[in-house]
Protein backbone atom coordinates (compact mmCIF):
# COMPACT_ATOMS: atom_id res chain seq x y z
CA UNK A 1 0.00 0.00 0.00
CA UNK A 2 1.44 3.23 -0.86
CA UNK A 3 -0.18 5.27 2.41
CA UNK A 4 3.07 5.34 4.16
CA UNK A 5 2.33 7.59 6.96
CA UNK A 6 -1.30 9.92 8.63
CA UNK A 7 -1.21 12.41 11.09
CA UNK A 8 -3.92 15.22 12.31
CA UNK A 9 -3.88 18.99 12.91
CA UNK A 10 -6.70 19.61 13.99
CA UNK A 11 -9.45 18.07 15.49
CA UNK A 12 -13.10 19.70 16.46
CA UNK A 13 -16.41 18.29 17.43
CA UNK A 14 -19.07 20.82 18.05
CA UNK A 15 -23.19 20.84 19.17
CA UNK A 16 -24.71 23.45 17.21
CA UNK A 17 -28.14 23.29 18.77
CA UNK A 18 -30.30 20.54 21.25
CA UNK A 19 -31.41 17.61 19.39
CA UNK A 20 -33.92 18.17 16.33
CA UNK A 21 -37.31 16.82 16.44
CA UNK A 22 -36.83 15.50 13.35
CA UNK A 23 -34.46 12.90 12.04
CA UNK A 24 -30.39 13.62 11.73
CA UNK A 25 -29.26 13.04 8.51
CA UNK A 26 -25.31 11.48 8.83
CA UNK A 27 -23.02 12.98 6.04
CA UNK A 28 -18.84 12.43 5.52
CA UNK A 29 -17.02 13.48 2.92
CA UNK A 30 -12.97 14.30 2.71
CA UNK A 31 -11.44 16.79 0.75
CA UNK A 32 -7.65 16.99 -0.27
CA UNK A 33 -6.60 20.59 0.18
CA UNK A 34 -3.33 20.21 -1.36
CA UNK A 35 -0.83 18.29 -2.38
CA UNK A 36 3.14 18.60 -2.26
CA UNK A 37 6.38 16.52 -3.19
CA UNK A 38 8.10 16.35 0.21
CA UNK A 39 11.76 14.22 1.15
CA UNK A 40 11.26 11.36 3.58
CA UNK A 41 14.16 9.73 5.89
CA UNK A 42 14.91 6.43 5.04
CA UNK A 43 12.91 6.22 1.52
CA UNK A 44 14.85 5.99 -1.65
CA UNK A 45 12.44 8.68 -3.34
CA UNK A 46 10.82 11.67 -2.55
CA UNK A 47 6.88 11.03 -1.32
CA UNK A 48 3.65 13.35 -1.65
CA UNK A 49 2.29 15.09 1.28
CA UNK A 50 -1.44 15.01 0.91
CA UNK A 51 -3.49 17.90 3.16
CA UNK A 52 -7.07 16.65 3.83
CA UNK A 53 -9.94 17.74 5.45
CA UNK A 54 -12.77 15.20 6.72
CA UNK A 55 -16.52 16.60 7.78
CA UNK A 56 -19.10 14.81 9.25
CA UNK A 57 -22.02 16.90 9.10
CA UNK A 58 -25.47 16.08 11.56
CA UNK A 59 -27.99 17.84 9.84
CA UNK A 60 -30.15 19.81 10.04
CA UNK A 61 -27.83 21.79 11.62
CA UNK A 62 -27.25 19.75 14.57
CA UNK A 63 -23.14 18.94 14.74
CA UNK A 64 -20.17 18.94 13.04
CA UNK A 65 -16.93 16.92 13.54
CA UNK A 66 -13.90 18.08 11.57
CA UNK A 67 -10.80 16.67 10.87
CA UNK A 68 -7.99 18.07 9.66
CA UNK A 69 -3.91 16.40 8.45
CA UNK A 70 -2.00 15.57 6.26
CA UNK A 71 -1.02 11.58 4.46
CA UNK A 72 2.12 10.56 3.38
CA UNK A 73 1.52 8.73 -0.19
CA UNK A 74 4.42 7.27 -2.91
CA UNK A 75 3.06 7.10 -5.88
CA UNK A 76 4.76 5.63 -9.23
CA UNK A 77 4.85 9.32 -10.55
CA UNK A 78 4.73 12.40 -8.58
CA UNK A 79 5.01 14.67 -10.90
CA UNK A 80 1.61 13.05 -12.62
CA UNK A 81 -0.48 13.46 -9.28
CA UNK A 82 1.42 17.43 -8.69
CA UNK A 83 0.14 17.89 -12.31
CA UNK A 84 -3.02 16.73 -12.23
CA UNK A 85 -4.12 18.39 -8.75
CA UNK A 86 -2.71 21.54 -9.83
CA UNK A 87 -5.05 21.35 -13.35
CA UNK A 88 -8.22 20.09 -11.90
CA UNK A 89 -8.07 20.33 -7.96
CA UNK A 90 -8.24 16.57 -8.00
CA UNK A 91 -5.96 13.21 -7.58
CA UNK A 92 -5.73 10.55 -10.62
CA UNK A 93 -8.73 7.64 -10.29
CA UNK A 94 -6.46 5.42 -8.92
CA UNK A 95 -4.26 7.67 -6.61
CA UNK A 96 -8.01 8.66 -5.20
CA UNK A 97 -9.24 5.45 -4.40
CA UNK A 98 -6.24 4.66 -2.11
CA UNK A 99 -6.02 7.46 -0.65
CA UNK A 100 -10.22 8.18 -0.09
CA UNK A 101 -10.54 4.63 1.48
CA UNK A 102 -7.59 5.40 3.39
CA UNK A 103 -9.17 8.53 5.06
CA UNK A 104 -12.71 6.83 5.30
CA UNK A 105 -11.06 4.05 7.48
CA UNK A 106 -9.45 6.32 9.73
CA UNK A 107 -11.21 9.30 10.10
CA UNK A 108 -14.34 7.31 10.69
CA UNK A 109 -13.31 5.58 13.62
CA UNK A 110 -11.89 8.68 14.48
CA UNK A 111 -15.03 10.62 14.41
CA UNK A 112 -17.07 7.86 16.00
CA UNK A 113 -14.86 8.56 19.01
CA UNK A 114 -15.82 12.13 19.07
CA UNK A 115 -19.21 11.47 18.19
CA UNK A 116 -19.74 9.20 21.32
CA UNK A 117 -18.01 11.93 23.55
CA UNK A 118 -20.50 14.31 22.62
CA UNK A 119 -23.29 11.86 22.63
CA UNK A 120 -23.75 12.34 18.82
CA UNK A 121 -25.08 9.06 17.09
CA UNK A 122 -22.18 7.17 15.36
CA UNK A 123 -20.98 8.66 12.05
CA UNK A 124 -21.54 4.80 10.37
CA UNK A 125 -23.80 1.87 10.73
CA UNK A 126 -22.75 0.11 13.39
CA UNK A 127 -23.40 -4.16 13.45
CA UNK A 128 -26.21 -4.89 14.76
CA UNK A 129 -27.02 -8.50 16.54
CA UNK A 130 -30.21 -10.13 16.14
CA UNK A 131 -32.01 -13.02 17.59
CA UNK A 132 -32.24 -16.29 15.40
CA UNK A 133 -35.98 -17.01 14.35
C-alpha cells in the first residue's frame, strides 16, 4: 500500500443546537486541500504530502466533527499526481481510491470517538445483533 504515513492537525467536534425533532441526517465526505512533493528519511524517493480535510455533518444543523492532516503517499509518478491536482483540484482515479478509502477508514473511527463523547449518534452503521428465528 502506498499510504506510508497519517497524522492530524486539527481536530473539532461541536453541538450546534439541542437535538432536532426530526431525524439527523449522517453525512462524511474528505477533501484533499493540497498536495506537495516532500523528502522522507529512510525512503529511496521523494513522497507526496497530501493535506485533507474530513466533515461529518449532523444535519439539520445539529453537529459537526472536523478533521484536519496531512497523508504521506508514494506514488509511481509524482510529478503526474502534482500535475493533475494543480489542473483540476483533484488526484488521478487510482491515486483517489487509495487514498479516499484510506481517510474513510481512519477518520471514521476517528469521528465515532468524538461522536460518542458528545453523545452524537455514530458517524456509520454500526453491526447490529439479532435473535435467530
Amino acid at each position: 500500500m502506498p499510504v506510508i504515513g497519517l497524522s492530524f492537525n486539527r481536530m473539532e467536534a461541536k453541538k450546534e443546537s439541542a437535538a432536532p425533532k426530526q431525524e439527523v441526517k449522517v453525512n462524511s465526505s474528505p477533501v484533499i486541500t493540497g498536495v506537495k512533493e516532500v523528502e522522507v528519511t529512510n525512503l529511496t524517493k521523494k513522497a507526496l504530502a497530501i493535506e485533507f480535510e474530513f466533515i461529518t455533518r449532523y444535519d439539520p444543523g445539529f453537529a459537526t466533527i472536523s478533521i484536519a492532516g496531512s497523508l504521506m503517499y508514494v506514488a509511481d509518478k509524482n510529478k503526474a499526481v502534482l500535475d493533475e491536482f494543480e489542473k483540476n483540484k483533484r488526484l488521478p482515479e487510482k491515486v483517489s481510491l487509495e487514498v479516499l478509502n484510506y481517510l474513510f477508514r481512519h477518520c471514521l473511527l476517528k469521528a465515532s470517538l468524538m461522536a460518542e463523547d458528545l453523545q452524537l449518534p455514530p458517524p456509520m452503521p454500526m453491526p447490529r445483533i439479532t435473535p435467530k428465528k
